[in-house]
N, C-alpha and C. Protein backbone atom coordinates (compact mmCIF):
# COMPACT_ATOMS: atom_id res chain seq x y z
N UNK A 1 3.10 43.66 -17.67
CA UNK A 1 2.00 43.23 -16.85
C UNK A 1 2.16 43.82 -15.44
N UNK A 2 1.03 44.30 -15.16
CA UNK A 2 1.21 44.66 -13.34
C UNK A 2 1.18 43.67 -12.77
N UNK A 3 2.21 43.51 -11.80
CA UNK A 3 1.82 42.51 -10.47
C UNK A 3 2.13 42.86 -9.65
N UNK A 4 2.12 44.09 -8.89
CA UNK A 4 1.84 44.28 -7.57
C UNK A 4 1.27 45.80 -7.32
N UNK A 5 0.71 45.83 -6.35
CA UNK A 5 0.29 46.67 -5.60
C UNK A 5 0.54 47.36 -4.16
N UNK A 6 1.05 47.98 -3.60
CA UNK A 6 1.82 48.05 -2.24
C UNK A 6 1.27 49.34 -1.68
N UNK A 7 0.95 49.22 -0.60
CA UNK A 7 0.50 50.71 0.45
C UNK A 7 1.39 50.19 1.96
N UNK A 8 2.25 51.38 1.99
CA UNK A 8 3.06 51.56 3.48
C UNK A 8 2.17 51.63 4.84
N UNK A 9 2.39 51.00 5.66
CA UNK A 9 1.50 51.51 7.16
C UNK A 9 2.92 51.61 8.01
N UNK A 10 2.56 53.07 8.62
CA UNK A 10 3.75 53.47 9.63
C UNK A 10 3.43 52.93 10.94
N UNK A 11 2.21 52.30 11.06
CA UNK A 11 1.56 51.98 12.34
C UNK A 11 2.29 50.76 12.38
N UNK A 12 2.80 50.04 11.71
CA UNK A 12 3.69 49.11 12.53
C UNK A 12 4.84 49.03 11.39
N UNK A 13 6.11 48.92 12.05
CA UNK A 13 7.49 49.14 11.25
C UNK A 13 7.47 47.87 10.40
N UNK A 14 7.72 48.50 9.24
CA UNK A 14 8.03 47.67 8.11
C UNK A 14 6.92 46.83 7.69
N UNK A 15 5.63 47.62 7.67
CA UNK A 15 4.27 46.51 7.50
C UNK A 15 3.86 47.27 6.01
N UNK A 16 3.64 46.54 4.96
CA UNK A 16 2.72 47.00 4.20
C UNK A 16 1.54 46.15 3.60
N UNK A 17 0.92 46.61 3.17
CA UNK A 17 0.09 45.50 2.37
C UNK A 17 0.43 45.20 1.03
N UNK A 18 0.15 44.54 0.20
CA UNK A 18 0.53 43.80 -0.63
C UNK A 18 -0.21 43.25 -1.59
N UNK A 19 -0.50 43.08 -2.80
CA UNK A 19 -1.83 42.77 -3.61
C UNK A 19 -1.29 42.46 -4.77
N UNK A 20 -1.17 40.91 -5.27
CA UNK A 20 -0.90 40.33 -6.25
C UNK A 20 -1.93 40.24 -7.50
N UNK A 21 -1.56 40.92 -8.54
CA UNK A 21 -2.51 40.53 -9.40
C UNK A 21 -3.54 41.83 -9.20
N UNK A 22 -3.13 43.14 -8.91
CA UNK A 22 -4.51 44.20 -8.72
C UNK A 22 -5.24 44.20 -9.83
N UNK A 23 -6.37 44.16 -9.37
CA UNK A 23 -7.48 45.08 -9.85
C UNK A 23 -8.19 46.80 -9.40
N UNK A 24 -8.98 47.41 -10.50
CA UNK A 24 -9.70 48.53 -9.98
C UNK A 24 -9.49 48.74 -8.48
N UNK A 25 -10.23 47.67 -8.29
CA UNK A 25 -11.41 47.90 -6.74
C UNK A 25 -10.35 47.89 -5.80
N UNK A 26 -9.12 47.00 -6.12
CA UNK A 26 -8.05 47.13 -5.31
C UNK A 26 -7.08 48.54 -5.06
N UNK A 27 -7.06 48.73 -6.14
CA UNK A 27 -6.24 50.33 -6.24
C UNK A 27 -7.61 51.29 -5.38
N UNK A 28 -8.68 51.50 -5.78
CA UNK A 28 -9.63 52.48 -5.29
C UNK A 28 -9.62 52.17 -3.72
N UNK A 29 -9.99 50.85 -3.22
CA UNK A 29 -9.34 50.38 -1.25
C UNK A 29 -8.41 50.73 -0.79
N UNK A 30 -7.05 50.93 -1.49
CA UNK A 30 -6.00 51.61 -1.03
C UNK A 30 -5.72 52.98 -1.25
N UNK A 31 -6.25 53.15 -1.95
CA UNK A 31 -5.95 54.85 -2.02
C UNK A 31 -6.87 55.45 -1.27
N UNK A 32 -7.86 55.05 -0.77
CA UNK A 32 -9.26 55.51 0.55
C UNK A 32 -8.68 55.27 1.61
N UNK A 33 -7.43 54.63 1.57
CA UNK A 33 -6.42 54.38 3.07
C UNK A 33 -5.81 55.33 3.23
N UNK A 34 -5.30 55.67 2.22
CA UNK A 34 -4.09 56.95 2.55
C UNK A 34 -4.49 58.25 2.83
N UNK A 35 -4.03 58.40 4.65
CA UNK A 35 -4.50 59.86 4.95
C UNK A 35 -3.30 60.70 5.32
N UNK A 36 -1.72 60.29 4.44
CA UNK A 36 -0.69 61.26 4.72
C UNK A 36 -0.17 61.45 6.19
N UNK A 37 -0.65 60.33 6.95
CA UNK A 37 0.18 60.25 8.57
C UNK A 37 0.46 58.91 8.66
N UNK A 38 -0.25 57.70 7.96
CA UNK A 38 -0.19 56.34 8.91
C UNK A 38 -0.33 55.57 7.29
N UNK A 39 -0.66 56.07 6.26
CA UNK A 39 -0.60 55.51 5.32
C UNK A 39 -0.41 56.48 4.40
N UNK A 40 1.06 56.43 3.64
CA UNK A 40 1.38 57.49 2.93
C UNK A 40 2.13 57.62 1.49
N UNK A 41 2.12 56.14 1.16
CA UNK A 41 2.28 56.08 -0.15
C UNK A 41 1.97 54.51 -1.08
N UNK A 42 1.76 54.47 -1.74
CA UNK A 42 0.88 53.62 -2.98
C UNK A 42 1.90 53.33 -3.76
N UNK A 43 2.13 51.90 -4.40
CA UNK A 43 3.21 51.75 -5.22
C UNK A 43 1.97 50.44 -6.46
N UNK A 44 2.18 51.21 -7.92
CA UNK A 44 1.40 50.32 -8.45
C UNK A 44 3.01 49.85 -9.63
N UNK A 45 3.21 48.36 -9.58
CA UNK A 45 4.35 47.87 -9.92
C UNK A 45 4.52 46.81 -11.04
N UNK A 46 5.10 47.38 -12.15
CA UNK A 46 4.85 46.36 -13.29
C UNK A 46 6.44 45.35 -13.16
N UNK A 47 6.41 44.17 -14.26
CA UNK A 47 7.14 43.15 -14.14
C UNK A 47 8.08 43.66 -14.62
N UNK A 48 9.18 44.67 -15.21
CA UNK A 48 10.02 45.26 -15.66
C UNK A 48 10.40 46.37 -14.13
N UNK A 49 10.02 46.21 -12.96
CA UNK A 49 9.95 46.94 -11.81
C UNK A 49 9.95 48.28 -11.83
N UNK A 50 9.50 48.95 -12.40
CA UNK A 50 9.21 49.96 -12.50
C UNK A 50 7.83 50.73 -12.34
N UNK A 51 7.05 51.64 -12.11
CA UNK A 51 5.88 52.07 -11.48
C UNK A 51 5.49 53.05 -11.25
N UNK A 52 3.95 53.53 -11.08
CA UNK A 52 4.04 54.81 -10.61
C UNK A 52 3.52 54.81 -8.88
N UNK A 53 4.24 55.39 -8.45
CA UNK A 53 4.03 55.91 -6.89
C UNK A 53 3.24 56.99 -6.21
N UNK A 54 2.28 57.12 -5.74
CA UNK A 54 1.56 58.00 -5.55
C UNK A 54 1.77 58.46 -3.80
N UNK A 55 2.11 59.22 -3.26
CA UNK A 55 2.10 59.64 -1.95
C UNK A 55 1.64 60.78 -1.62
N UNK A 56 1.39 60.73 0.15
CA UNK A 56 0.26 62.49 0.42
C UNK A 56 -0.73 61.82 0.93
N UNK A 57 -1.62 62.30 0.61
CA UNK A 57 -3.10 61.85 1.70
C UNK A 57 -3.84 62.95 2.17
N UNK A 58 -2.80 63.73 2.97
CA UNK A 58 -3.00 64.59 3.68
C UNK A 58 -3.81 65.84 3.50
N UNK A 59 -5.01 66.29 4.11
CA UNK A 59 -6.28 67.16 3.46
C UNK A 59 -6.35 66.77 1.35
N UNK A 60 -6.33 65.50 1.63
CA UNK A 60 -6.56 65.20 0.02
C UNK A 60 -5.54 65.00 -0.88
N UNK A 61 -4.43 65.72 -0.82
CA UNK A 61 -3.68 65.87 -1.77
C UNK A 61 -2.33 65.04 -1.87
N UNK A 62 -2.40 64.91 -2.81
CA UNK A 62 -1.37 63.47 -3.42
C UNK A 62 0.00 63.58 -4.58
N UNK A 63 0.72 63.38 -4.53
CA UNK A 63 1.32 63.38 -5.82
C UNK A 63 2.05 62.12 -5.90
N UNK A 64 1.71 62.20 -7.83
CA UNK A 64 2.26 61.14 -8.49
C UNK A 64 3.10 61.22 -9.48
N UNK A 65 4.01 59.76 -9.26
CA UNK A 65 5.46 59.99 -9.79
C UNK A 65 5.72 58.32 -10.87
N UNK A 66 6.07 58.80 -11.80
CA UNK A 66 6.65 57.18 -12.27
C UNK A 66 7.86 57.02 -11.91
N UNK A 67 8.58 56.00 -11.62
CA UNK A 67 9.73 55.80 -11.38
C UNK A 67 10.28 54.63 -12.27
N UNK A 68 11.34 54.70 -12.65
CA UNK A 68 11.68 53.44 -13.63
C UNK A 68 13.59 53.38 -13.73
N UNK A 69 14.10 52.41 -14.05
CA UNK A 69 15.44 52.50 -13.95
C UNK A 69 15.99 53.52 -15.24
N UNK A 70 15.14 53.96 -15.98
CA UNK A 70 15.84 54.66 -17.51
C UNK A 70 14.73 56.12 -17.44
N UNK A 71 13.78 56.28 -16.31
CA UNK A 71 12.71 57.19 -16.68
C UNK A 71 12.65 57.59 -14.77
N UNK A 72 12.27 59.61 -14.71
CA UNK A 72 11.60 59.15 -13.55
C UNK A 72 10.51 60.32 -14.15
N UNK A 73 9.35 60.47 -13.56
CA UNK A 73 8.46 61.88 -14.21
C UNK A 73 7.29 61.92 -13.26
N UNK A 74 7.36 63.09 -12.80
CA UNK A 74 5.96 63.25 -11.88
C UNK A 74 5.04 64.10 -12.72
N UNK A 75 3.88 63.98 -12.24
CA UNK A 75 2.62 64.51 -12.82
C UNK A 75 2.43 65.89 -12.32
N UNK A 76 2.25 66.82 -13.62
CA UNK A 76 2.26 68.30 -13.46
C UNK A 76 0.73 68.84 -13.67
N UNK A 77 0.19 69.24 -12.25
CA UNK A 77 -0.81 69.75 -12.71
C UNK A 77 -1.48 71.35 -12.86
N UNK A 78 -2.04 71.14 -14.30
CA UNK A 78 -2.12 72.32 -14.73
C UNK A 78 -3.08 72.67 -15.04
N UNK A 79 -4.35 72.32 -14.12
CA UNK A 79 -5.69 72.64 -13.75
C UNK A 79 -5.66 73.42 -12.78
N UNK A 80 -5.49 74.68 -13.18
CA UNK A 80 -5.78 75.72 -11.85
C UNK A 80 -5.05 75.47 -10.74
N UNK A 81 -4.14 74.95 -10.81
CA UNK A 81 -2.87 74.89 -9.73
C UNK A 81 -2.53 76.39 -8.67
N UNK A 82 -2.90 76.46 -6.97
CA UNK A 82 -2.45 77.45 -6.45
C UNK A 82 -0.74 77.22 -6.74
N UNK A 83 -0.48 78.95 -6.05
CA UNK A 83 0.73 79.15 -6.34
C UNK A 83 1.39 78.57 -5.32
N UNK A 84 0.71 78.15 -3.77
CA UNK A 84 1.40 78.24 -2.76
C UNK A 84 1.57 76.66 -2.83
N UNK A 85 2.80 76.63 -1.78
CA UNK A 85 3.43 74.80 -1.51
C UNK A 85 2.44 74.39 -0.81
N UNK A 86 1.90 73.31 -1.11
CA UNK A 86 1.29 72.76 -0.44
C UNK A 86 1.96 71.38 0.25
N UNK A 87 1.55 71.03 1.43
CA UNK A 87 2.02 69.61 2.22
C UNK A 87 1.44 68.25 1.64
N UNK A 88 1.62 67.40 1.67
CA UNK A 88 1.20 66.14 1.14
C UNK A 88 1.13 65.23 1.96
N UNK A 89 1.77 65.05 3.37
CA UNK A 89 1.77 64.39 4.60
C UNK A 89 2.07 65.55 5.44
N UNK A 90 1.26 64.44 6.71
CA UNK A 90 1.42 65.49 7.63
C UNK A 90 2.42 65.94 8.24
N UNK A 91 3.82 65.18 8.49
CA UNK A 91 4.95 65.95 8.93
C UNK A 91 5.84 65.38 7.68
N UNK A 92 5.41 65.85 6.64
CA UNK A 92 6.36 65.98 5.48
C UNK A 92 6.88 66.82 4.80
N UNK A 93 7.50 66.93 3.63
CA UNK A 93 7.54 67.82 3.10
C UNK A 93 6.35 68.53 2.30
N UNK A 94 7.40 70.33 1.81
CA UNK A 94 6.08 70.88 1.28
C UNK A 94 6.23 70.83 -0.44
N UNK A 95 5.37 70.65 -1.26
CA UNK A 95 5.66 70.62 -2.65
C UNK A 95 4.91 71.63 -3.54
N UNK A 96 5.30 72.45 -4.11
CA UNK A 96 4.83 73.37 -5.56
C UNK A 96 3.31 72.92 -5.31
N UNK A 97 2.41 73.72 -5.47
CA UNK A 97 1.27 73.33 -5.82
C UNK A 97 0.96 72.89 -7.05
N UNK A 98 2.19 73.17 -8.49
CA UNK A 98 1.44 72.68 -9.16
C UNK A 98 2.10 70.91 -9.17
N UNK A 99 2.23 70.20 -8.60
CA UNK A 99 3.12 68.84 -8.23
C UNK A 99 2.13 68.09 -7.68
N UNK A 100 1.02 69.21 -6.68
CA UNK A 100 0.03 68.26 -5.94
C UNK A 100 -1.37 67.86 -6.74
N UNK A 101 -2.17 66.93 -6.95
CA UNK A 101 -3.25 66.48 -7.01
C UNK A 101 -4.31 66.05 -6.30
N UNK A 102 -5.56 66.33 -6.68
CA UNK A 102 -6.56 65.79 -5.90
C UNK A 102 -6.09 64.39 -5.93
N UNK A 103 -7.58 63.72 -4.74
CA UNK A 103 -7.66 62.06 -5.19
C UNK A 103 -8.18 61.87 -6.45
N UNK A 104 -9.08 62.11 -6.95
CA UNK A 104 -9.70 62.03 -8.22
C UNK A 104 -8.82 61.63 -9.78
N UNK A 105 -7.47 62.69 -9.14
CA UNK A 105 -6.48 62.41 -10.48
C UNK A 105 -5.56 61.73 -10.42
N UNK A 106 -5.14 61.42 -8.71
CA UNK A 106 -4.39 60.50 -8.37
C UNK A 106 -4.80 58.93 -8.49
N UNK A 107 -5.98 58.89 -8.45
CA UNK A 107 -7.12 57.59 -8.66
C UNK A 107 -7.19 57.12 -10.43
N UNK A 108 -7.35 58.25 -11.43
CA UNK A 108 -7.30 58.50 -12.32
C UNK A 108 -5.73 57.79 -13.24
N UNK A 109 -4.80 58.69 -12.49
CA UNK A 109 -3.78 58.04 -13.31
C UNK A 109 -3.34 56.55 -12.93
N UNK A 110 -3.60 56.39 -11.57
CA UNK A 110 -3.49 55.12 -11.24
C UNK A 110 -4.16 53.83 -12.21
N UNK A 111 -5.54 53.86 -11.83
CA UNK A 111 -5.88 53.32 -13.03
C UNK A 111 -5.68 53.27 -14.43
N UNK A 112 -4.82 54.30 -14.83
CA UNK A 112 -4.83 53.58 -15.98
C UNK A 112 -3.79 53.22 -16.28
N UNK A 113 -2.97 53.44 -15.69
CA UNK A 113 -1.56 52.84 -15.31
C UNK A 113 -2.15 51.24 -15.34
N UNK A 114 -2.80 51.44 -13.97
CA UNK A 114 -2.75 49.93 -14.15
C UNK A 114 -3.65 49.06 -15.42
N UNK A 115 -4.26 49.47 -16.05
CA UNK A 115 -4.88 49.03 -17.36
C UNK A 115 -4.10 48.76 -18.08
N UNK A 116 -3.15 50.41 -18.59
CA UNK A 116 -2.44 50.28 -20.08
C UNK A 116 -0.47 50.32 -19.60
N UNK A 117 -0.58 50.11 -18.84
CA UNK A 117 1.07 50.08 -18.03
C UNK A 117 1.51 51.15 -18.43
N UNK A 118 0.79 52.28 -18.54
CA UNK A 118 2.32 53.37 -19.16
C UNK A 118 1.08 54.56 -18.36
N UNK A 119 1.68 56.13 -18.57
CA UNK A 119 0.91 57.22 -17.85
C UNK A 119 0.28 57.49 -19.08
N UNK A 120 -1.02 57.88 -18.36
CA UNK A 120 -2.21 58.27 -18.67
C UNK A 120 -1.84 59.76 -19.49
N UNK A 121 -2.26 59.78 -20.64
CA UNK A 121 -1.71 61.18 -21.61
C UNK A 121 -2.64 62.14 -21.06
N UNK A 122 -3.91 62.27 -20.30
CA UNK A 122 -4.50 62.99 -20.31
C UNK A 122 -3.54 64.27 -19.09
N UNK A 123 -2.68 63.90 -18.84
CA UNK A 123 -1.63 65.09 -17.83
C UNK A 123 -0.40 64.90 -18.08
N UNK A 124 -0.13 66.03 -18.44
CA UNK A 124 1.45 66.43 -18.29
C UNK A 124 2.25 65.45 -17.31
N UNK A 125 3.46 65.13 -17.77
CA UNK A 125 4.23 64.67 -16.79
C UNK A 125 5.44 65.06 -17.22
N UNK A 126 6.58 65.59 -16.20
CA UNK A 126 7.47 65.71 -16.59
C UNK A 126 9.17 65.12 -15.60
């Protein structure tokens, strides 16, 4: 079962928000937050604590990762992926382009994460 939802704000130390019990509309409000300087990563968190994490923002682009104590696998995308690194925050690091995602797929796997608790088959993850 999911029960939580978490988005970081750097605008004040150690603040995040918090969302018991997400829904849709909840994941889609927080991920319209994250612009990769002041809000920069998404944690959608099932009762076995484990999750997928989505971070970036920055001109759009996001990447997502499951993390789990026996599993970790980020999402490989292989829709026309440039060759060049792209940034994901603004004074962050740079990552493979094919590592980064729009919002659309970052929104995408989120949801259905949070529906069916496991990653969405429709993308590679590795």
């Amino acid at each position: 079962m999911i029960v939580s939802l978490s988005l970081n704000d750097l605008t004040q130390a150690g603040c995040s928000t918090l969302v018991g019990n997400p829904t849709a509309a909840d994941v889609r409000n927080l991920l319209s937050l994250m612009d990769g300087m002041t809000r920069t990563e998404l944690g959608v968190s099932d009762s076995d604590e484990s999750g997928l994490v989505i971070t970036g923002g920055f001109q759009g682009c996001f990447m997502c990762e499951y993390m789990s104590a026996h599993d970790n696998r980020v999402l490989i995308n292989d829709n026309g992926a440039k060759q060049a690194d792209l940034q994901i925050e603004r004074d962050g690091d740079r990552f493979p382009a094919e590592l980064v995602v729009d919002k659309e797929i970052a929104e995408q796997a989120a949801l259905y994460f949070l529906t069916h608790e496991k990653l969405d088959p429709t993308w590679r993850w590795q």
